[in-house]
PDB file of N, CA and C in Angstrom:
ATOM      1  N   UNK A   1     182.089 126.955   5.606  1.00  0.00           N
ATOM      2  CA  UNK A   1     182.650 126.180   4.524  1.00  0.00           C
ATOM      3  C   UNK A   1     183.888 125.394   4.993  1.00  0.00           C
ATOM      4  N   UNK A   2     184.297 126.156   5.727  1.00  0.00           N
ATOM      5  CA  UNK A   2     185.997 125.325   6.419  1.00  0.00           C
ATOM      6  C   UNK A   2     185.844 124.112   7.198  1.00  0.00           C
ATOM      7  N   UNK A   3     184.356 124.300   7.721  1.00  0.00           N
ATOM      8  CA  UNK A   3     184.447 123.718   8.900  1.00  0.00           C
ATOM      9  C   UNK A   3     184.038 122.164   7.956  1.00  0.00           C
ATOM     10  N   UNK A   4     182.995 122.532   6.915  1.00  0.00           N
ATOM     11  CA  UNK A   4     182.694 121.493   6.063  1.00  0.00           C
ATOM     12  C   UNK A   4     183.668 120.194   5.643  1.00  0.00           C
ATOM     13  N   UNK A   5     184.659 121.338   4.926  1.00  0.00           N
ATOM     14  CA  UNK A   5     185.718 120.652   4.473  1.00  0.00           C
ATOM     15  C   UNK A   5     186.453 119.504   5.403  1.00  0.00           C
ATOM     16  N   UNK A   6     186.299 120.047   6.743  1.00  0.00           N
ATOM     17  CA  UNK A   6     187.417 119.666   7.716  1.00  0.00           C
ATOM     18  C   UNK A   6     186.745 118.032   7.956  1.00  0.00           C
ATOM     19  N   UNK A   7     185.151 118.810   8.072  1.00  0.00           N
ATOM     20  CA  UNK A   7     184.643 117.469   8.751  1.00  0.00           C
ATOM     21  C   UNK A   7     184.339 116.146   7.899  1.00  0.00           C
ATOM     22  N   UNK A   8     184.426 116.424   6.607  1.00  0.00           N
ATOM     23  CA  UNK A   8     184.324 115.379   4.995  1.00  0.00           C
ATOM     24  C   UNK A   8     185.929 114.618   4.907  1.00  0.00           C
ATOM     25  N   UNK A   9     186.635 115.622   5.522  1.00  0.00           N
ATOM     26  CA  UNK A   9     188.466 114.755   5.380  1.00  0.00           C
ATOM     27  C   UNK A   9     188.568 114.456   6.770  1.00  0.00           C
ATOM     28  N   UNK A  10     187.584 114.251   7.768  1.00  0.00           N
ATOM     29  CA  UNK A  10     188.302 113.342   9.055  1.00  0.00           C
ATOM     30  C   UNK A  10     187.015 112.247   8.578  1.00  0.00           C
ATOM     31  N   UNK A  11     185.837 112.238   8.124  1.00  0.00           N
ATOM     32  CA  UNK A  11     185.260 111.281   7.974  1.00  0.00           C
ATOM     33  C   UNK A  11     185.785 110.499   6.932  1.00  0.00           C
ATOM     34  N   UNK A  12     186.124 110.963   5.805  1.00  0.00           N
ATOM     35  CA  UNK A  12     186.861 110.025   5.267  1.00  0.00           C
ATOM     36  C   UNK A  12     187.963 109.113   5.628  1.00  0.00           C
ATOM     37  N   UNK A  13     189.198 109.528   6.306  1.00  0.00           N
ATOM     38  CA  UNK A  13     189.780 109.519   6.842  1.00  0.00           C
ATOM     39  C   UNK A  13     189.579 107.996   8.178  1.00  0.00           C
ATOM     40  N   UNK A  14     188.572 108.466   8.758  1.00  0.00           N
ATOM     41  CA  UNK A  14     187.849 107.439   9.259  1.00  0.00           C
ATOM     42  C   UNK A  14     187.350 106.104   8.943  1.00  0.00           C
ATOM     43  N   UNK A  15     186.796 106.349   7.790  1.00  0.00           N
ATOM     44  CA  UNK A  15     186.185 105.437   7.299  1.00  0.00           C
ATOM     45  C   UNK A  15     187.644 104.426   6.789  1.00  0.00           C
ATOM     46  N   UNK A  16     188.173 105.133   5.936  1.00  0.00           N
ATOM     47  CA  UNK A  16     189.061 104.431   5.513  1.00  0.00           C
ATOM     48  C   UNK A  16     189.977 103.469   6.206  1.00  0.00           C
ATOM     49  N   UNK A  17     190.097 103.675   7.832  1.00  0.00           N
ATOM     50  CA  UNK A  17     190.977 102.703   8.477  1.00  0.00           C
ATOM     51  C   UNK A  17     189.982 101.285   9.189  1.00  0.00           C
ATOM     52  N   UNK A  18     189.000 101.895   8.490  1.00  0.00           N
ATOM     53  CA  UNK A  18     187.540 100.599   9.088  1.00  0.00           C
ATOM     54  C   UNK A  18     187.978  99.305   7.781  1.00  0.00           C
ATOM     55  N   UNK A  19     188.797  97.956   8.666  1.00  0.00           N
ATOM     56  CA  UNK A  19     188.452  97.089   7.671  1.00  0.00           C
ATOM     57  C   UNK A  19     187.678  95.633   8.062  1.00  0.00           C
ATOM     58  N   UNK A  20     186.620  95.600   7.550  1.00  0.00           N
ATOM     59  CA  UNK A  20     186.234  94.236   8.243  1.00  0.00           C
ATOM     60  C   UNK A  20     186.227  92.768   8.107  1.00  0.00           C
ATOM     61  N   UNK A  21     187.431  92.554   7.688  1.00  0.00           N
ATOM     62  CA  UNK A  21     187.831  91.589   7.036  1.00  0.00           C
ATOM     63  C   UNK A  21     189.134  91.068   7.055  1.00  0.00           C
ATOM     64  N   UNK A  22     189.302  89.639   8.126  1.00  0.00           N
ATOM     65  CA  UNK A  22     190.785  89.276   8.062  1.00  0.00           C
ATOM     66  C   UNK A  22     191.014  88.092   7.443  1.00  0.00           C
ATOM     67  N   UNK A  23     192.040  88.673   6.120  1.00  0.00           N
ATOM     68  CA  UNK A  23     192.034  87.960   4.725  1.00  0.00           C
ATOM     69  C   UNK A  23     193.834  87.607   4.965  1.00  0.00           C
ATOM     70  N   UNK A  24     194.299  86.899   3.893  1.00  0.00           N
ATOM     71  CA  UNK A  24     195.654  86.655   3.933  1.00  0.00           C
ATOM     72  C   UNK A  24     195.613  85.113   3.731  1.00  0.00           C
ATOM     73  N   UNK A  25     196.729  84.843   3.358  1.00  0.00           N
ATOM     74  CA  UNK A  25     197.306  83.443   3.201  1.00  0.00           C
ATOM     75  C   UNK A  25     196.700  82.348   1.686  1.00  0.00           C
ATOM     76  N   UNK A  26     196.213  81.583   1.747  1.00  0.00           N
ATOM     77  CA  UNK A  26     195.912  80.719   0.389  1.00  0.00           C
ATOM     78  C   UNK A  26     194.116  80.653   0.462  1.00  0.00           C
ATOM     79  N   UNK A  27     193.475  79.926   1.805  1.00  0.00           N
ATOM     80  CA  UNK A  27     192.265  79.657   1.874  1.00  0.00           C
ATOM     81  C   UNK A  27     191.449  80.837   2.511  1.00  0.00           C
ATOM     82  N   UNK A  28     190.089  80.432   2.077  1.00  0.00           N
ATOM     83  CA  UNK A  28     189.404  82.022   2.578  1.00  0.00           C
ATOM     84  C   UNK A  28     188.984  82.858   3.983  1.00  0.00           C
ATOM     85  N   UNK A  29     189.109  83.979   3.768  1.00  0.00           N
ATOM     86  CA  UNK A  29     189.858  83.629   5.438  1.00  0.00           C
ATOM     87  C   UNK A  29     191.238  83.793   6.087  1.00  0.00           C
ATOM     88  N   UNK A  30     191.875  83.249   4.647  1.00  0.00           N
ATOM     89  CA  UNK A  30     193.105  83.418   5.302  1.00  0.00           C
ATOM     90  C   UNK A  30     193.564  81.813   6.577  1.00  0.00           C
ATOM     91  N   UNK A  31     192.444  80.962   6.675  1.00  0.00           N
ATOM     92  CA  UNK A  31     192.801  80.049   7.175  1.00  0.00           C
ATOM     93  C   UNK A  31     192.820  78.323   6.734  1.00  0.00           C
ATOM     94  N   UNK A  32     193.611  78.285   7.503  1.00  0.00           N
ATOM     95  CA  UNK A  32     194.171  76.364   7.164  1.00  0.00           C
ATOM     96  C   UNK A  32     193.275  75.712   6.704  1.00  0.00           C
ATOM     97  N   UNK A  33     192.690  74.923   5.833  1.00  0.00           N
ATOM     98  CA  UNK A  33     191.826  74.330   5.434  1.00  0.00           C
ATOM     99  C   UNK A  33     192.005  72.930   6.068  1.00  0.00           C
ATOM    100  N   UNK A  34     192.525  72.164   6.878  1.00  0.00           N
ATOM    101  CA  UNK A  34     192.660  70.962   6.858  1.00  0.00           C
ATOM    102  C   UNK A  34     194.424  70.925   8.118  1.00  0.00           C
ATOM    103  N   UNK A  35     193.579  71.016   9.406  1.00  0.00           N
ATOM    104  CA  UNK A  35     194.768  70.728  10.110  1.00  0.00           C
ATOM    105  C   UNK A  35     195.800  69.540   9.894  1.00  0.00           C
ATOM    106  N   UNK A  36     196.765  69.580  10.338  1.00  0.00           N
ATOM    107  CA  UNK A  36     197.526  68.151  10.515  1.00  0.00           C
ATOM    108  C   UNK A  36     196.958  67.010  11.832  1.00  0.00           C
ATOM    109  N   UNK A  37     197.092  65.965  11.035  1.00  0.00           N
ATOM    110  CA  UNK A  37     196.537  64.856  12.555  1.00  0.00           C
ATOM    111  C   UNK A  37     197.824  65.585  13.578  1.00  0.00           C
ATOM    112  N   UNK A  38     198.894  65.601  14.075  1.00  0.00           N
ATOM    113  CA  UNK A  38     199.166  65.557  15.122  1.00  0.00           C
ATOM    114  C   UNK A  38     198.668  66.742  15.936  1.00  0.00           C
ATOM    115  N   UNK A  39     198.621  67.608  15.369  1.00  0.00           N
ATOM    116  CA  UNK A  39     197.601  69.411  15.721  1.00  0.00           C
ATOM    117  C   UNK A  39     196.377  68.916  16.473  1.00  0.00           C
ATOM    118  N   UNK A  40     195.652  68.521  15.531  1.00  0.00           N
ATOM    119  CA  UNK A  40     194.173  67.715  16.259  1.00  0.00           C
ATOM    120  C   UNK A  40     194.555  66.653  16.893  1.00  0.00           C
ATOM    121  N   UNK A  41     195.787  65.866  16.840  1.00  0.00           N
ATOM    122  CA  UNK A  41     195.687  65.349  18.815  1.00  0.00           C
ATOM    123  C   UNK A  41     196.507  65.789  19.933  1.00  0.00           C
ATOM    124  N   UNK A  42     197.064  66.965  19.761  1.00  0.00           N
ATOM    125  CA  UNK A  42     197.189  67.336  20.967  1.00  0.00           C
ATOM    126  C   UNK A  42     196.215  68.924  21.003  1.00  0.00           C
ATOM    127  N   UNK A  43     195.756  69.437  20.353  1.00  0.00           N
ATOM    128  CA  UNK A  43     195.092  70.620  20.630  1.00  0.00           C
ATOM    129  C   UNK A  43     193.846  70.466  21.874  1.00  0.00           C
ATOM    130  N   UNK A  44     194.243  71.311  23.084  1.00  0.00           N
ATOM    131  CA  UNK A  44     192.936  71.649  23.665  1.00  0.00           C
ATOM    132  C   UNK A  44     191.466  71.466  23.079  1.00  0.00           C
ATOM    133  N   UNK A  45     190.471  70.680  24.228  1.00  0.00           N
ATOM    134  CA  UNK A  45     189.261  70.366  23.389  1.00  0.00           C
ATOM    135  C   UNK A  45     188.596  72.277  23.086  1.00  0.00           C
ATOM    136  N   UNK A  46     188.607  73.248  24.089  1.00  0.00           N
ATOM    137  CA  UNK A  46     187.803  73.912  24.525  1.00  0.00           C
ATOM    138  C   UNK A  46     187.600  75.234  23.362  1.00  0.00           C
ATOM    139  N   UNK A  47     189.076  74.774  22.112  1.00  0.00           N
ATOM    140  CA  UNK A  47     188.955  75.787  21.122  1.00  0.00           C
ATOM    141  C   UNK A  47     188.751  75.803  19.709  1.00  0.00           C
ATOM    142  N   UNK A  48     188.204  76.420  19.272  1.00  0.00           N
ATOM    143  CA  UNK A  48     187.619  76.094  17.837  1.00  0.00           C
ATOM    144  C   UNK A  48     188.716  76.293  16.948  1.00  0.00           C
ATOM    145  N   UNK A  49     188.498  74.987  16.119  1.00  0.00           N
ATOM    146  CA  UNK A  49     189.654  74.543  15.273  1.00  0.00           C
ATOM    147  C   UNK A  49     188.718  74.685  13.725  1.00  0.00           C
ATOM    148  N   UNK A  50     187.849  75.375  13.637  1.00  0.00           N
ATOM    149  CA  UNK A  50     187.399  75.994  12.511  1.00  0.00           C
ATOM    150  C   UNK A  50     188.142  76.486  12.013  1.00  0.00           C
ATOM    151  N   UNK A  51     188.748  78.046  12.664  1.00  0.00           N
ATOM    152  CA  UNK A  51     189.333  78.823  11.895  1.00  0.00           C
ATOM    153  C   UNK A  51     190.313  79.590  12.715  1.00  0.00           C
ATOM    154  N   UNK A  52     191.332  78.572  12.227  1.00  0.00           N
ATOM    155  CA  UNK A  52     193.030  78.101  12.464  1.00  0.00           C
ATOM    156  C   UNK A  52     194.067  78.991  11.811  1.00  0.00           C
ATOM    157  N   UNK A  53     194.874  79.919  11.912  1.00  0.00           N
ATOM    158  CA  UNK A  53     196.014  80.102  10.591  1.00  0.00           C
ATOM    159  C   UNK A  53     197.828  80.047  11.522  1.00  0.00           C
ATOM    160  N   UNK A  54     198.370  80.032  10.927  1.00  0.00           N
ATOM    161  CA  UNK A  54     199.769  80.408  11.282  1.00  0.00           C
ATOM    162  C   UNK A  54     200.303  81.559  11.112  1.00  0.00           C
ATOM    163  N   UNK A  55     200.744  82.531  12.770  1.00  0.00           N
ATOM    164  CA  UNK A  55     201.637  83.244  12.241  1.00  0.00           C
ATOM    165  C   UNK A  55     202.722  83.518  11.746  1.00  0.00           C
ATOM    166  N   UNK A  56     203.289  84.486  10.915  1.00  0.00           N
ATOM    167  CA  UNK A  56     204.073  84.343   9.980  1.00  0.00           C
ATOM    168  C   UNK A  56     205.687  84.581  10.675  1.00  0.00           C
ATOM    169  N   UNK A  57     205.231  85.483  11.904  1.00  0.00           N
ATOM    170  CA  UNK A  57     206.537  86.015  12.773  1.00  0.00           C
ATOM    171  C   UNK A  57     206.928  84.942  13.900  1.00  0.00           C
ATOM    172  N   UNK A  58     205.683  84.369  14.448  1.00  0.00           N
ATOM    173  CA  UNK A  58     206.624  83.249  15.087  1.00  0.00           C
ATOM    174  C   UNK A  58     206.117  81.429  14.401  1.00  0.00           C
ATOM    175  N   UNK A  59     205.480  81.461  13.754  1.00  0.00           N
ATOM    176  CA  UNK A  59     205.012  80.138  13.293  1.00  0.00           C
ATOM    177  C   UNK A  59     204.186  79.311  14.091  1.00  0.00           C
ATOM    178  N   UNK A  60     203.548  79.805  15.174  1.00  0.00           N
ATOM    179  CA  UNK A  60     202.752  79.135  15.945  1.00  0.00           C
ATOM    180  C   UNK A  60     201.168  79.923  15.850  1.00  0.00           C
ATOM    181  N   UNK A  61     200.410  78.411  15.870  1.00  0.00           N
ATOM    182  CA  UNK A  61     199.195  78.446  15.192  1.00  0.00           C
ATOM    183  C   UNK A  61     198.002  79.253  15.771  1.00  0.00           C
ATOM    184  N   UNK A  62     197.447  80.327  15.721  1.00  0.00           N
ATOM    185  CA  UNK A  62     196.257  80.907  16.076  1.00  0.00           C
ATOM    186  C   UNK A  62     195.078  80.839  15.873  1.00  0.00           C
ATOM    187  N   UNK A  63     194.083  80.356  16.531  1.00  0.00           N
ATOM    188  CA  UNK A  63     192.771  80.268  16.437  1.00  0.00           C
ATOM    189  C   UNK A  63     191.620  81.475  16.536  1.00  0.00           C
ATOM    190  N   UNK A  64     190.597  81.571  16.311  1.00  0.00           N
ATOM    191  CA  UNK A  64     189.474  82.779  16.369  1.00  0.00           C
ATOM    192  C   UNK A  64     188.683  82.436  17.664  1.00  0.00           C
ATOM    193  N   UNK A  65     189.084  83.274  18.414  1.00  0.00           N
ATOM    194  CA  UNK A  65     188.253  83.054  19.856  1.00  0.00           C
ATOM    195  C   UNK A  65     187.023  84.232  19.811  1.00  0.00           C
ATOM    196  N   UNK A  66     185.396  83.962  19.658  1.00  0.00           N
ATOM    197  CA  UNK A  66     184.480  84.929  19.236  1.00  0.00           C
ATOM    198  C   UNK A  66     184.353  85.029  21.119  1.00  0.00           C
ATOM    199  N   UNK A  67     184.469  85.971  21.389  1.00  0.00           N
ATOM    200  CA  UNK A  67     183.699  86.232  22.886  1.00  0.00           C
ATOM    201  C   UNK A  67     182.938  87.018  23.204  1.00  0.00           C
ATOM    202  N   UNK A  68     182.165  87.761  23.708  1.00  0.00           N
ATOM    203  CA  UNK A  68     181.413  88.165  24.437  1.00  0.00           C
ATOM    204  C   UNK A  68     181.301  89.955  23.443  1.00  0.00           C
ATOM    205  N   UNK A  69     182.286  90.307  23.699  1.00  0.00           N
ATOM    206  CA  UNK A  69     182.345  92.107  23.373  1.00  0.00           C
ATOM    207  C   UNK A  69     182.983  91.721  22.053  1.00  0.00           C
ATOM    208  N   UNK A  70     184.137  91.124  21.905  1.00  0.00           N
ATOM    209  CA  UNK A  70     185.100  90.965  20.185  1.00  0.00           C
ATOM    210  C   UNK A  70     185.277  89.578  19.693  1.00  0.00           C
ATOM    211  N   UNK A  71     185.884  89.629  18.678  1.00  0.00           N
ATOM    212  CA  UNK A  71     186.853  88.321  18.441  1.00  0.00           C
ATOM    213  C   UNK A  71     188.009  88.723  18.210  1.00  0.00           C
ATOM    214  N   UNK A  72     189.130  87.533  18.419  1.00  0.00           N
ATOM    215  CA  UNK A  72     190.323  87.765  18.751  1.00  0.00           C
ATOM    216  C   UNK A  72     191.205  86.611  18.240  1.00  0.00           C
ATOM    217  N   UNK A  73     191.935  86.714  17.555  1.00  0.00           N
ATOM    218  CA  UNK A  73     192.874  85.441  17.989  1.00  0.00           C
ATOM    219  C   UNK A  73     193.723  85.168  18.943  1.00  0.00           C
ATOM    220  N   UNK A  74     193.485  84.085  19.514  1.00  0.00           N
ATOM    221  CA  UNK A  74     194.758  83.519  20.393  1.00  0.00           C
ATOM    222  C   UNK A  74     195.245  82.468  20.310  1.00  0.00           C
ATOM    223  N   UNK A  75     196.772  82.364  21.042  1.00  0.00           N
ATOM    224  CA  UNK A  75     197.248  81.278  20.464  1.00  0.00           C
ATOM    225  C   UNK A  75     196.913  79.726  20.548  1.00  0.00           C
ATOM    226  N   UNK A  76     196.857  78.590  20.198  1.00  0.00           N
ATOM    227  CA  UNK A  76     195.969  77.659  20.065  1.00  0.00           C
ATOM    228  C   UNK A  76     197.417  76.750  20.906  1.00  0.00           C
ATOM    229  N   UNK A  77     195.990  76.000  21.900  1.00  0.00           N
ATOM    230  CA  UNK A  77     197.388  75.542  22.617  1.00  0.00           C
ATOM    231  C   UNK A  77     196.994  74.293  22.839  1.00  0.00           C
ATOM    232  N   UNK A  78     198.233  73.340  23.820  1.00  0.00           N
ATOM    233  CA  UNK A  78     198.085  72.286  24.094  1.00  0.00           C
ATOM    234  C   UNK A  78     197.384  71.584  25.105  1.00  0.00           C
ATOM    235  N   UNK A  79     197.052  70.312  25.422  1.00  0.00           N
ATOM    236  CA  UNK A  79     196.099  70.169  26.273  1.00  0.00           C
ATOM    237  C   UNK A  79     196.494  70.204  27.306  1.00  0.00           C
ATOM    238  N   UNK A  80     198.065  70.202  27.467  1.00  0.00           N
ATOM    239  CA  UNK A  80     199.373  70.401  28.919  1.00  0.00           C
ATOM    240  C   UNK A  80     199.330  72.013  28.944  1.00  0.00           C
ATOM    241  N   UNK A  81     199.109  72.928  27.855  1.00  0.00           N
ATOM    242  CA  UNK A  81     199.115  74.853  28.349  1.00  0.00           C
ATOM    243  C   UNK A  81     199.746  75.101  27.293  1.00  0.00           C
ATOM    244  N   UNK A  82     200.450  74.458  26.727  1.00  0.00           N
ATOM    245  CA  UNK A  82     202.344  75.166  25.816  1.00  0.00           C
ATOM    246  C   UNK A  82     201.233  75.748  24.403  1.00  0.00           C
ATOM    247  N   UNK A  83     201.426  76.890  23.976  1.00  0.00           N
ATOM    248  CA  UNK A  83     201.649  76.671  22.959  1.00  0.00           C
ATOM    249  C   UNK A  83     202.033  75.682  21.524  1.00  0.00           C
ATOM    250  N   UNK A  84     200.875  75.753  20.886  1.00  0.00           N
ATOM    251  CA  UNK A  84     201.335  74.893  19.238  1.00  0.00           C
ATOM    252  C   UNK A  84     201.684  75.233  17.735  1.00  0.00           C
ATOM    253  N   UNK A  85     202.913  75.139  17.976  1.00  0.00           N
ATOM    254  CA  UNK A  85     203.837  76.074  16.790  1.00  0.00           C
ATOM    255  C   UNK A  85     204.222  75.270  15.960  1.00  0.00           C
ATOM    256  N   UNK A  86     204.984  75.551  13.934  1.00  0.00           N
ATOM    257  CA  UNK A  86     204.640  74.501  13.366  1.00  0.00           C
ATOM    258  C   UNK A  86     206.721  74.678  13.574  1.00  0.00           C
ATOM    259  N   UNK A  87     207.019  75.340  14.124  1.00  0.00           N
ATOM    260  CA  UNK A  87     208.696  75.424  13.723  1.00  0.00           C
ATOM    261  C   UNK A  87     209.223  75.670  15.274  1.00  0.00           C
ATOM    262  N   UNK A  88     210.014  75.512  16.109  1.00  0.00           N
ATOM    263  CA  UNK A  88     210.770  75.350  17.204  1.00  0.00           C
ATOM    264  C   UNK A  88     210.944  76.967  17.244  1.00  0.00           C
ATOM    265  N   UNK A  89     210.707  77.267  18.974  1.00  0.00           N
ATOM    266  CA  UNK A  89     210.507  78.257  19.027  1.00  0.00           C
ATOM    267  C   UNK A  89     212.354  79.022  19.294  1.00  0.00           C
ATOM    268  N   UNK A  90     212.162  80.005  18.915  1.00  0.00           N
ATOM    269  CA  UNK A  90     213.959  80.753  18.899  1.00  0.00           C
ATOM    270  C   UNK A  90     214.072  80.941  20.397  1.00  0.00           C
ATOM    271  N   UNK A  91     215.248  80.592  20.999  1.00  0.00           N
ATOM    272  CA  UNK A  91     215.321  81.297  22.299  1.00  0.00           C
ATOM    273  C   UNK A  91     216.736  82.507  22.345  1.00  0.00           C
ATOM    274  N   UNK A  92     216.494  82.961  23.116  1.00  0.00           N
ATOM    275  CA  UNK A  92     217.318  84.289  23.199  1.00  0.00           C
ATOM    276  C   UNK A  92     218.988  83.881  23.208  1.00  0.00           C
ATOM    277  N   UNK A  93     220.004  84.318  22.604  1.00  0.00           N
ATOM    278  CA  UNK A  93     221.411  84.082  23.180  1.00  0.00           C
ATOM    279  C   UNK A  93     221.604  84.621  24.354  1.00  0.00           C
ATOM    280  N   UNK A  94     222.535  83.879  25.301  1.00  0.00           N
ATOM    281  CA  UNK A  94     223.056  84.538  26.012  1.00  0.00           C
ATOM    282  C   UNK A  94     222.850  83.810  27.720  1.00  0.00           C
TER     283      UNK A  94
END
C-alpha cells in the first residue's frame, strides 16, 4: 500500500512539471506578430522569423530554432554576428 501511495505522488508530481506550451506576451505564442522593417533588414537570412518574441531581461529578440533532437530559442542575430536587441545593451561599471 505504501509503496502505492509513493508511486501515485511522484507520478503526479511528474506529470505536473510537463508543460508543453510556450505562451506569454499579447499574440499566440507569445510571439511578435509583425516585425519592424529595420529587424527584417538586417536579420540573418538563415533564421526563421516566424516565431520571433523579445526577452523581457535583456530586450533582445529571440527566435525558435526547431533542430534535429529539440527546439530552442536563440538569439536572432545580425547578418555581421551581433545580436538584435530592441533597447541598448547595459554594460558593466567599472
Amino acid at each position: 500500500m505504501r509503496k502505492t501511495v509513493w508511486l501515485l505522488g511522484v507520478a503526479a508530481a511528474l506529470l505536473s512539471a510537463c508543460d508543453a506550451s510556450y505562451t506569454g506576451g499579447g499574440s499566440p505564442g507569445g510571439y511578435i506578430a509583425q516585425l519592424p522593417e529595420g529587424v527584417l533588414a538586417i536579420a540573418a537570412p538563415y533564421q526563421d522569423l516566424t516565431a520571433v518574441k523579445i526577452d523581457d531581461t535583456d530586450g533582445c529578440y529571440y527566435y525558435r530554432h526547431v533542430g534535429p533532437v529539440e527546439t530552442t530559442f536563440l538569439p536572432l542575430r545580425s547578418t555581421t554576428g551581433r545580436p538584435i536587441c530592441s533597447r541598448p545593451q547595459e554594460t558593466p561599471a567599472g
